[in-house]
Every structure is written in C-alpha cells, then in structure tokens.
Protein backbone atom coordinates (compact mmCIF):
# COMPACT_ATOMS: atom_id res chain seq x y z
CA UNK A 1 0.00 0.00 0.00
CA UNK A 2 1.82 3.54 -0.91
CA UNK A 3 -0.33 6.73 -1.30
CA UNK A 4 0.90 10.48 -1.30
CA UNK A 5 -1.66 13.37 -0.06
CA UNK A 6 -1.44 16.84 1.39
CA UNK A 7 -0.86 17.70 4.82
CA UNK A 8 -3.95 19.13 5.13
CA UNK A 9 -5.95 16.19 3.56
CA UNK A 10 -4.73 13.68 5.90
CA UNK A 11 -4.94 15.49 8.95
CA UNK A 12 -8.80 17.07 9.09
CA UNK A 13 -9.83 13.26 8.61
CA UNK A 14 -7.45 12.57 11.33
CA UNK A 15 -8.70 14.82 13.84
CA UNK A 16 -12.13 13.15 13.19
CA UNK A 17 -11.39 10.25 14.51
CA UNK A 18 -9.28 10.84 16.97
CA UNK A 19 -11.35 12.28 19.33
CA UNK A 20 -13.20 8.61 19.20
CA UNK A 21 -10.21 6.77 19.89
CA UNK A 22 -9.20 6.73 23.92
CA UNK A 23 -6.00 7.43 25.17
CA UNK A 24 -6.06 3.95 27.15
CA UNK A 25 -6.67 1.18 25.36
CA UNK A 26 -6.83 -2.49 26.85
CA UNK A 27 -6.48 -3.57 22.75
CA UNK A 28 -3.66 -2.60 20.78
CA UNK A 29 -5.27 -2.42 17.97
CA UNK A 30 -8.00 0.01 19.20
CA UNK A 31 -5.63 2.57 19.54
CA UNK A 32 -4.94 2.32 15.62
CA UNK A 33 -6.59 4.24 12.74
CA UNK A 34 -7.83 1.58 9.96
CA UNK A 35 -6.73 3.23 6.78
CA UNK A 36 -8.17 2.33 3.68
CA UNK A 37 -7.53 3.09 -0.74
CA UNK A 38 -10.39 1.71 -2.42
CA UNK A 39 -11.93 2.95 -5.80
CA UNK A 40 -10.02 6.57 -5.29
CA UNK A 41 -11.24 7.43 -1.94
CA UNK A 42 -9.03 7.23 1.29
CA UNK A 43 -11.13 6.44 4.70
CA UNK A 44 -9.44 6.15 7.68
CA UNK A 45 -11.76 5.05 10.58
CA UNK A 46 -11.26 4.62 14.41
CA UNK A 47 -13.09 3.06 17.43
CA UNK A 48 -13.74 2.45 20.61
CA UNK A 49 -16.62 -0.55 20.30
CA UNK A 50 -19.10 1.94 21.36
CA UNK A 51 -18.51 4.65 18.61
CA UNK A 52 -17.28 4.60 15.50
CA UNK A 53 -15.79 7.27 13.21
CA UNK A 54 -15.02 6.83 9.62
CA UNK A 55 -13.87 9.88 7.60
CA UNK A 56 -13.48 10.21 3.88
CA UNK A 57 -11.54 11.75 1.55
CA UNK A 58 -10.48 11.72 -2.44
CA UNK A 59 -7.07 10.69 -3.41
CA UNK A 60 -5.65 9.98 -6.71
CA UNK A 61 -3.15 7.88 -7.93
CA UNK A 62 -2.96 5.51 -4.80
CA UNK A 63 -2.07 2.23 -4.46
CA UNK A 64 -5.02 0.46 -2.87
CA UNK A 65 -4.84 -1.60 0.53
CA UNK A 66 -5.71 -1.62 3.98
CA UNK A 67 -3.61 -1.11 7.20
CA UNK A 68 -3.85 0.23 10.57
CA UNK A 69 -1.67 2.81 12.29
CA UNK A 70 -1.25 4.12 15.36
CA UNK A 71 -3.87 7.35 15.51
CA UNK A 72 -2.20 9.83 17.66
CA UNK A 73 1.25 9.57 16.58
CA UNK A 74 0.14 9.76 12.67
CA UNK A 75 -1.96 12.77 13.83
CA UNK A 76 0.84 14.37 15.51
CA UNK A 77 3.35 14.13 13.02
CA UNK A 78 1.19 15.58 10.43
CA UNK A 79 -0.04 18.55 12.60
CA UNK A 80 4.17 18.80 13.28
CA UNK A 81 5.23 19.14 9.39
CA UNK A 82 4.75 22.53 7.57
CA UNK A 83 1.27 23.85 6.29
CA UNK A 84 0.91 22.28 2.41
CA UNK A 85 3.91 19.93 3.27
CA UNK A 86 3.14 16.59 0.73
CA UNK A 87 3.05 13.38 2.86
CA UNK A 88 4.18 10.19 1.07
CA UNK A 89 3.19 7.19 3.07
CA UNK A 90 4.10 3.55 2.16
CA UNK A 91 3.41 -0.18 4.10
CA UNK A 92 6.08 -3.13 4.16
CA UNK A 93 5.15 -5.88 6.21
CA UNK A 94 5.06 -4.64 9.50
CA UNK A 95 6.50 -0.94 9.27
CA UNK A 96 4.95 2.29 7.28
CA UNK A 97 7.31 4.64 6.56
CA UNK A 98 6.07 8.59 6.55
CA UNK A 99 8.16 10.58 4.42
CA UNK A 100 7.92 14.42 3.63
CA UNK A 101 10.50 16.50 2.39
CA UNK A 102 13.71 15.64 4.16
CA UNK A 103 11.57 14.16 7.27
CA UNK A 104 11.24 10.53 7.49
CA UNK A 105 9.00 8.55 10.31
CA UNK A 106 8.47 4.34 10.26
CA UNK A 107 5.79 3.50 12.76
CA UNK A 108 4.87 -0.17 13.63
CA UNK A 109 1.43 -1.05 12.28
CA UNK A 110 -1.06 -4.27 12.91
CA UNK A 111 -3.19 -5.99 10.53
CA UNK A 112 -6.38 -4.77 9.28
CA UNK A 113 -8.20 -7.99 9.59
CA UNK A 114 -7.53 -7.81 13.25
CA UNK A 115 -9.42 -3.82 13.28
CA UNK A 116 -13.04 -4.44 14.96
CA UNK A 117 -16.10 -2.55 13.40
CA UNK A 118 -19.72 -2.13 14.67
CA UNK A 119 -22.46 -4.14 13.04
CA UNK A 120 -24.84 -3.35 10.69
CA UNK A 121 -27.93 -1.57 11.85
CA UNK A 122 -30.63 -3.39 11.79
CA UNK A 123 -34.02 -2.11 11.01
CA UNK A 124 -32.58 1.42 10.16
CA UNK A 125 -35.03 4.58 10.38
CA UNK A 126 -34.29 6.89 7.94
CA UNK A 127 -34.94 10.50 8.09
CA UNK A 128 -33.03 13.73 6.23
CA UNK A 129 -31.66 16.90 8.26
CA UNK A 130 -29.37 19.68 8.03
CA UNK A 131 -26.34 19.93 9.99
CA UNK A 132 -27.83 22.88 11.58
CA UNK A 133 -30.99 21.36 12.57
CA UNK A 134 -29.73 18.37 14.54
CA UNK A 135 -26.38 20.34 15.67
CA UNK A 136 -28.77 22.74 17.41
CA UNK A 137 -31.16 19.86 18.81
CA UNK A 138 -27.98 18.35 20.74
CA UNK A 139 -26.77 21.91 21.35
CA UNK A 140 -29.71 23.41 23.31
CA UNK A 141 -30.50 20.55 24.97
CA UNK A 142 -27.20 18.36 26.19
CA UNK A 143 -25.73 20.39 29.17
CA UNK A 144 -28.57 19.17 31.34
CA UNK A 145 -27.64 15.33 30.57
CA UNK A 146 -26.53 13.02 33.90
CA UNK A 147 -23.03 12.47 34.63
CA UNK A 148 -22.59 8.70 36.10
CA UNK A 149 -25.69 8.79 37.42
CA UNK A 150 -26.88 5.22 38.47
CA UNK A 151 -29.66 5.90 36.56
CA UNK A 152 -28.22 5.13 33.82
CA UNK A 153 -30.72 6.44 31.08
CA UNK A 154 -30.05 9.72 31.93
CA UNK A 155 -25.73 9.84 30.99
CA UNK A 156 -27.45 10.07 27.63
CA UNK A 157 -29.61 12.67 25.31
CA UNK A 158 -32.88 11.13 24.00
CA UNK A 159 -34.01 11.53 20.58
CA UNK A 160 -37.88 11.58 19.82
CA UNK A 161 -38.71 10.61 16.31
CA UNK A 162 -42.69 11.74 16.01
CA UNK A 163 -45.21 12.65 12.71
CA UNK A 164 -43.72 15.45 11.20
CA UNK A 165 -41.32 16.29 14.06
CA UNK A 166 -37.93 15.27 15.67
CA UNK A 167 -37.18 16.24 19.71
CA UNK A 168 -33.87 16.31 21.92
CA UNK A 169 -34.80 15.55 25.40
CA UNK A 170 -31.90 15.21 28.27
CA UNK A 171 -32.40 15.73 31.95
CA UNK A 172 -30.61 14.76 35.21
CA UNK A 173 -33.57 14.66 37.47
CA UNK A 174 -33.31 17.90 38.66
CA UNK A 175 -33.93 20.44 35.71
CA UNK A 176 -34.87 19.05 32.25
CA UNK A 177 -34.05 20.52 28.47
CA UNK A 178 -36.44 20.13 25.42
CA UNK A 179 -36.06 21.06 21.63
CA UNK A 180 -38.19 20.58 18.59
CA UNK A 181 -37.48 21.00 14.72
CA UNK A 182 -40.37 20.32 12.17
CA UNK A 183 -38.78 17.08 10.00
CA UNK A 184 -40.23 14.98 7.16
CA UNK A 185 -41.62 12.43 9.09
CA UNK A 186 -44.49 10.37 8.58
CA UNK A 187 -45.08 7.85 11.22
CA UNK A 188 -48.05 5.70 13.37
CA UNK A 189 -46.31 5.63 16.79
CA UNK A 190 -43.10 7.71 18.22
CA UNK A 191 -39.72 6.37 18.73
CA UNK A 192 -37.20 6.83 21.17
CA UNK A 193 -33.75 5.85 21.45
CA UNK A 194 -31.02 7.17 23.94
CA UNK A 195 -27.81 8.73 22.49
CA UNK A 196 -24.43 8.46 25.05
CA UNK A 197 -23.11 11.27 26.40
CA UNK A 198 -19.57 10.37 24.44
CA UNK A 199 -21.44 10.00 20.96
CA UNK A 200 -23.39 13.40 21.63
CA UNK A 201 -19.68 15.14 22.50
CA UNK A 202 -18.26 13.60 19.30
CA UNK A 203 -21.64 14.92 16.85
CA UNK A 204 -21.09 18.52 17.98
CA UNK A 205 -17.32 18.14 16.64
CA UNK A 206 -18.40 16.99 13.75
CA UNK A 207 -21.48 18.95 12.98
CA UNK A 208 -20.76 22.53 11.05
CA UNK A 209 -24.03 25.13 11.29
CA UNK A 210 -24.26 24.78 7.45
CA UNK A 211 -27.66 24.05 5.89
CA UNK A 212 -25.39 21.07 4.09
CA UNK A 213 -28.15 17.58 4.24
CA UNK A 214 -27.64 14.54 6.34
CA UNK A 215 -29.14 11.54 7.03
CA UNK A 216 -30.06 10.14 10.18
CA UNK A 217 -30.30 6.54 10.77
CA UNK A 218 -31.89 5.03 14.08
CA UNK A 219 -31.66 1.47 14.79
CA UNK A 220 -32.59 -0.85 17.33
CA UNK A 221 -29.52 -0.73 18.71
CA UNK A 222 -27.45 1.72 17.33
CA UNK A 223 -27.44 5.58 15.56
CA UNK A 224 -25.88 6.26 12.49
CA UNK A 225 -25.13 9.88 10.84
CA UNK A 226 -23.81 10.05 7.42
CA UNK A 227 -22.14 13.77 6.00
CA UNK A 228 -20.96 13.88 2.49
CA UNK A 229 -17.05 13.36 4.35
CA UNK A 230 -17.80 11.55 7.42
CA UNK A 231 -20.11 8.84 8.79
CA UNK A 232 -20.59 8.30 12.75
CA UNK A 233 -21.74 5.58 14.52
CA UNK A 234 -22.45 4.76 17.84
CA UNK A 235 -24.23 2.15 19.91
CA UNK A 236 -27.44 3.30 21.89
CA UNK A 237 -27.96 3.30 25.63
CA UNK A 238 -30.70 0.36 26.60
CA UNK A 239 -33.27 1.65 28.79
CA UNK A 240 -36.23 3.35 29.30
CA UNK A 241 -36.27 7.52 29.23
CA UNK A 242 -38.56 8.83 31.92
CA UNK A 243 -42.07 10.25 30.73
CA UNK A 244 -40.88 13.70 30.36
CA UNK A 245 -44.52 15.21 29.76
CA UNK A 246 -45.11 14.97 33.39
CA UNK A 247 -42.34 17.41 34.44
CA UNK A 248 -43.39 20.11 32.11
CA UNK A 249 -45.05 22.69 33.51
CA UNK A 250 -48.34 23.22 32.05
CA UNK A 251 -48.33 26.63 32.28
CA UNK A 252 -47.58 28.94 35.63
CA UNK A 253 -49.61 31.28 36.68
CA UNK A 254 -47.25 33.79 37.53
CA UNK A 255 -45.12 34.92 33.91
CA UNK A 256 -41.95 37.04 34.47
CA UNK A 257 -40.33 38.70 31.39
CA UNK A 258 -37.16 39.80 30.90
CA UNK A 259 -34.03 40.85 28.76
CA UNK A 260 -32.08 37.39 28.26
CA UNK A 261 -28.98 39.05 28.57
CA UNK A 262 -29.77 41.28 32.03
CA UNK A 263 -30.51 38.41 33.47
CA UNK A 264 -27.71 36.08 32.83
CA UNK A 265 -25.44 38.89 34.00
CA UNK A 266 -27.00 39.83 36.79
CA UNK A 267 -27.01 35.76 37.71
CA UNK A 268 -23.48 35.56 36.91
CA UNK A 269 -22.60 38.10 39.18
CA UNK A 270 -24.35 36.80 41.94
CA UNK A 271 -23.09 33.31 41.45
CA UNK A 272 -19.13 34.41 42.20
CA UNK A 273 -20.43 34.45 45.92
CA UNK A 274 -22.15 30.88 45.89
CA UNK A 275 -20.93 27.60 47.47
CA UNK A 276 -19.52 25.57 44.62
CA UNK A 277 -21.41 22.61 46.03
CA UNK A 278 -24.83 24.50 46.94
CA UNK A 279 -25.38 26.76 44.61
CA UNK A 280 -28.53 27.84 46.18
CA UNK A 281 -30.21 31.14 44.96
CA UNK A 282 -32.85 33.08 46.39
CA UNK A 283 -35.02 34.81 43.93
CA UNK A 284 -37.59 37.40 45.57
CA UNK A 285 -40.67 39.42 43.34
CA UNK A 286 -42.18 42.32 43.22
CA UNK A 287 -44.68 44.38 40.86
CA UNK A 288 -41.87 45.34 38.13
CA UNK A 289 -38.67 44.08 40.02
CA UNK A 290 -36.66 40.70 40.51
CA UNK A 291 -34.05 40.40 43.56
CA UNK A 292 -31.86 37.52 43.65
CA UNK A 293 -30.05 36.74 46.54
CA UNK A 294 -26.48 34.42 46.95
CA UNK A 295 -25.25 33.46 50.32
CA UNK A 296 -22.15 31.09 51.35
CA UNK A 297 -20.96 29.13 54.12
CA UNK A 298 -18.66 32.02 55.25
CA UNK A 299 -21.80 34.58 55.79
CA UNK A 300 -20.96 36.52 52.30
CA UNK A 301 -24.13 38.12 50.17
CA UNK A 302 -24.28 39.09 46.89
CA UNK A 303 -27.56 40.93 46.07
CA UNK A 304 -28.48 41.65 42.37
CA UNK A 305 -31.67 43.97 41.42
CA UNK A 306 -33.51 43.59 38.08
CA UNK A 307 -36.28 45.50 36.54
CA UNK A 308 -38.79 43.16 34.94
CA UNK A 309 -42.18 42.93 33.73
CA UNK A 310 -44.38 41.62 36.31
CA UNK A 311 -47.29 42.42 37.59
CA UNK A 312 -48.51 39.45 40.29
CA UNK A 313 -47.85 38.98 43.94
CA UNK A 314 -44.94 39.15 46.08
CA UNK A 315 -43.10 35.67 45.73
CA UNK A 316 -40.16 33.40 46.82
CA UNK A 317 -38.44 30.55 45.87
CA UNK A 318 -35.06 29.17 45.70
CA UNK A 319 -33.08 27.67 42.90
CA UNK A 320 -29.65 25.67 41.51
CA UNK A 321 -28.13 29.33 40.11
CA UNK A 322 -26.23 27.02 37.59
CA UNK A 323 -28.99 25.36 36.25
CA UNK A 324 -30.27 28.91 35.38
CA UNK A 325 -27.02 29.74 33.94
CA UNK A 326 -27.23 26.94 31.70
CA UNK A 327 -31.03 26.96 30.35
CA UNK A 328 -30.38 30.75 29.46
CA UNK A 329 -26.94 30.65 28.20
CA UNK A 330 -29.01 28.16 25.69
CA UNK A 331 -31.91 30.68 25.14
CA UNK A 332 -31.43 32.39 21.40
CA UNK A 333 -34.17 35.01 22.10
CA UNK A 334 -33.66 38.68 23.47
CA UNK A 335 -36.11 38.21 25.97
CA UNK A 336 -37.18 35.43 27.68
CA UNK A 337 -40.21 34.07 29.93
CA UNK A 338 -39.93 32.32 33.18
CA UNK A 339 -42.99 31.10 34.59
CA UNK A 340 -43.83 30.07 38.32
CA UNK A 341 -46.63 28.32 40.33
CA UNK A 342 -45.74 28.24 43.80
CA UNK A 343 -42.58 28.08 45.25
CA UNK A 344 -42.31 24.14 45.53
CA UNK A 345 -43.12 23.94 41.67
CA UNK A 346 -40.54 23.42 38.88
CA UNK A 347 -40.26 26.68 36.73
CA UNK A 348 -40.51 26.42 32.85
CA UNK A 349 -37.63 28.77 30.94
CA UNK A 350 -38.26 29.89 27.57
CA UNK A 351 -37.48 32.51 25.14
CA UNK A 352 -40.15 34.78 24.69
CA UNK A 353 -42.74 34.07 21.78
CA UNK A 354 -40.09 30.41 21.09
CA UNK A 355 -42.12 27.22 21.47
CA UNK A 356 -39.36 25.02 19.82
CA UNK A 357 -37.18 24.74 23.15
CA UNK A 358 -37.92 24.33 26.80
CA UNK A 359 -36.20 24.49 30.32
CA UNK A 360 -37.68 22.83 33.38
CA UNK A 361 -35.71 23.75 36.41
CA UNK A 362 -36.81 22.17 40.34
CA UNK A 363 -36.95 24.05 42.99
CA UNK A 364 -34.49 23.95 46.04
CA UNK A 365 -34.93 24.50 49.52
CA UNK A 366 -33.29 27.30 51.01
C-alpha cells in the first residue's frame, strides 16, 4: 500500500477520529486508525466498540490496501510538518514509513483484519436533516444530561422521532431541556432511542451550522449519521427515558419577562459568591422588580436587582443558580419568559414568543 496526499488532507480526517479513539486502550489495535484506498477514496476510521468514526476523503493515484496505524502519533506528526507539506506514506510488512520532504518517520502497524467494526444496523429509520438542525437539537438541549448517574438512562440525550417532528430531550432529574425541529416524518407511533453522552460530545465536533443535508439513521440498537465526508456511529444506551410530559409545567400562573442578557449577567454576578457545592439562589418578586439573593458558608451576600415585567404577587423561591445559567446561556431570544406556580413547583424557561425549546428547572430549599 503507498499513497501520497497533502498535509492538510490527511490530517482534518485525522482529527475526526481521533477524538473517538481513547488514550487507554486495553487492545492494541483500538488505539490504531484503519486506513483504507479503495476505488479513489481514502477512509481512515477509528473506534472504541461503542462509537465509531469513519472519515473520507479523495485521493488519486494511490495504491489500494488496507492497514492500521497508530492514531495519535500519525496525527501528531502531520499537525508537526509545515502547512501544504506533501506526505508520502508507504506499508512493508510490518512498518509504514512517513516521508515528507527531508523528514522521514516508520511507525509499527497491525493488521487490518484484526481492526473491529460495529455491526450493521438493523431495522434502520431513515430521516433527512441539516447539519444545523440536529447540531442545534444536541446543542440546546445536552448540558442538562446526567453524569454517572446510576440511573443510567439519563448519561445520555434522548431523541424523539414523532409525525412530522424530531425532539432532543436530556435531563438529570433535577432540571430538564427540550427542543423541537419540524422534519419529514411520517409515522403511526413515536420512537425513542437514547444517544451516550460520548457519541453526543463527538456529533457537535463533527457537525458545522451549514444548511449542508444529512441523514439520520436510528436502529434498534445503534445511531448512524452520514455527511458527504464523514459517517458516525455509535451504539445506543438500553433503557427506558422517563415520561418527560409529566415534568413540564403546564403553564404557571405567575409569567416574568425579561431581557435574556440582564438576566444572565446579573445571575453571573451573583453566582461568584455561591458555594460551589450549593449553589442555592434566592429569587424574591415584586410588581416590576426581581431580587436575587447568593449566600455562602462564610456569611458573604451578593444581592443583584432587576427590573422586569411583572405584575402578580410578592413571591419566593429558591433555585440551583447554575442550572439557570445553563437553560439561558441556551436561550437564542432577546427576551425570555420564566414562569412560576408556587414556590415548591418546577419553573418552565423559555425565550419569549419560542415554542421550539424548553427548560424545566426544580426548585431547592433554602
């Protein structure tokens, strides 16, 4: 196998799939890229078992073959040569030799028959998207997944395929995130499947905001998302999401409006006074004004005044200050709405006049 390529060529796919592969690696060969020449087009793909990265990209005049070598090291020595450097790489047995201008690398290499892959999807769901679409889905909606929770279901973002529509879902069992986009979907019954937190990290990367068309494949057992350069795959957590219906709010009686910006500020601020494991803030209103309130174990108080447009009783409650960073450091709009029932009721976070995406925060006890 010998094939020649630009710096640049080799190392975009490269960065791909390294993010995939793990620094610490029980298998050899799983810390390998699986580089293949077929029919003009050079794919190099890495793995982990549970995701799977295989980037593409044209390359003429190649002599066809598979190998795999070692991801990190190729990446590294690609991202060390000069910008529009040409990198000539060639296979003998059990040694590739990288050669570009007067630099010269030979790295061991292991047997492509030995490189694992993930198996076929069976009874694949189809459905089209732009990157833009489904990079905003995860976007708006994955900060409020689980981390290790024994509840496993929730170290994962849940995607809701539905007539017409398709829905990111993630929560942690303490504040919830929701997002909608319209999709051409025609379907009986709803399906869900449960995306990892890894394989929603890795989808981000590769996602640009570009109104460039994908397609989405949901399996069983496993996701699959196909760009015109790249296709990702990744297994799919088994379980059962909670029925997030329940925890959204119907509607609060009590609406507060308010400049998205002001308020994140004003939050911010308040937060540099909190306990890093509490986080507890007090949030007091009036006719036309918000006070929130910050203590901390060592009897400091930050106080923060807002003017907002409100008109119902006076009203307390307390809340996770970070969860309310979060929900509106996700909020597009200008202005957004947060509406209240009593002060042992979640809240529901939105941008003003923006049905597409919701944020469900609970209550804490001050």
């Amino acid at each position: 196998m010998k094939l020649s390529a630009q710096r640049e060529s080799l190392l975009k796919p490269l960065q791909y799939v390294s993010g995939v592969i793990e620094r610490r690696q029980t298998l050899p060969i799983l810390s390998n890229t699986l580089i293949s020449v077929h029919g003009g087009v050079l794919s190099m793909t890495g793995t982990d078992l549970e995701v799977e990265m295989v980037a593409r990209v044209a390359l003429e005049g190649a002599e066809e073959g598979d190998i795999t070598l070692p991801a990190r090291k190729l990446m590294d020595i690609c991202r060390a040569l000069p910008e529009g450097a040409q990198v000539e790489i060639s296979v003998d047995r059990e040694r590739a030799v990288i050669r570009s201008g007067r630099s010269r690398f030979t790295l061991g290499t292991l047997g492509a028959t030995e490189f694992p892959s993930i198996d076929p999807i069976e009874a694949p769901f189809e459905v089209g998207l732009t990157q833009k679409a489904l990079r905003r889905l995860l976007e708006q909606t994955q900060f409020a997944m689980a981390q290790q929770d024994v509840r496993y279901y929730l170290n994962g973002l849940m995607l809701e395929l539905g007539n017409g529509y398709i829905r990111a879902v993630a929560t942690d069992g303490h504040r919830l995130a929701l997002c909608e986009a319209k999709a051409e979907l025609e379907m009986t019954e709803t399906r869900e499947v449960i995306v990892p937190r890894k394989a929603v990290s890795e989808l981000l990367r590769l996602l640009q905001g570009s109104d460039e068309e994908l397609r989405l494949q949901v399996g069983r057992n496993h996701l699959r998302v196909e760009l015109a350069e790249a296709i990702f795959t990744s297994k799919l957590i088994d379980g059962k999401f909670p029925d997030y219906d329940r925890v959204i709010p119907s509607g609060g009686r009590l609406e507060v409006l308010c400049g998205r910006d002001e308020l994140r500020q004003a939050f911010s601020r308040a937060s540099v006074l909190s306990n890093e494991k509490y986080r507890g803030m007090r949030l007091q209103l009036a006719p036309g004004l918000l006070r929130a309130t910050v203590h901390n174990p060592e009897q400091e108080e930050a106080e923060e005044e807002i003017e907002v447009s409100y008109d119902g009783e006076e009203f307390e409650i307390g809340f996770n200050v970070a969860y309310f960073l979060d929900a509106l450091g996700a909020i597009d709009a200008e202005r957004v709405s947060v509406r209240l029932t009593d002060a042992n009721s979640s809240c529901l976070v939105q941008g003003e006049n923006d049905t597409e995406c919701k944020y469900v925060i609970m209550p804490m006890r001050l």
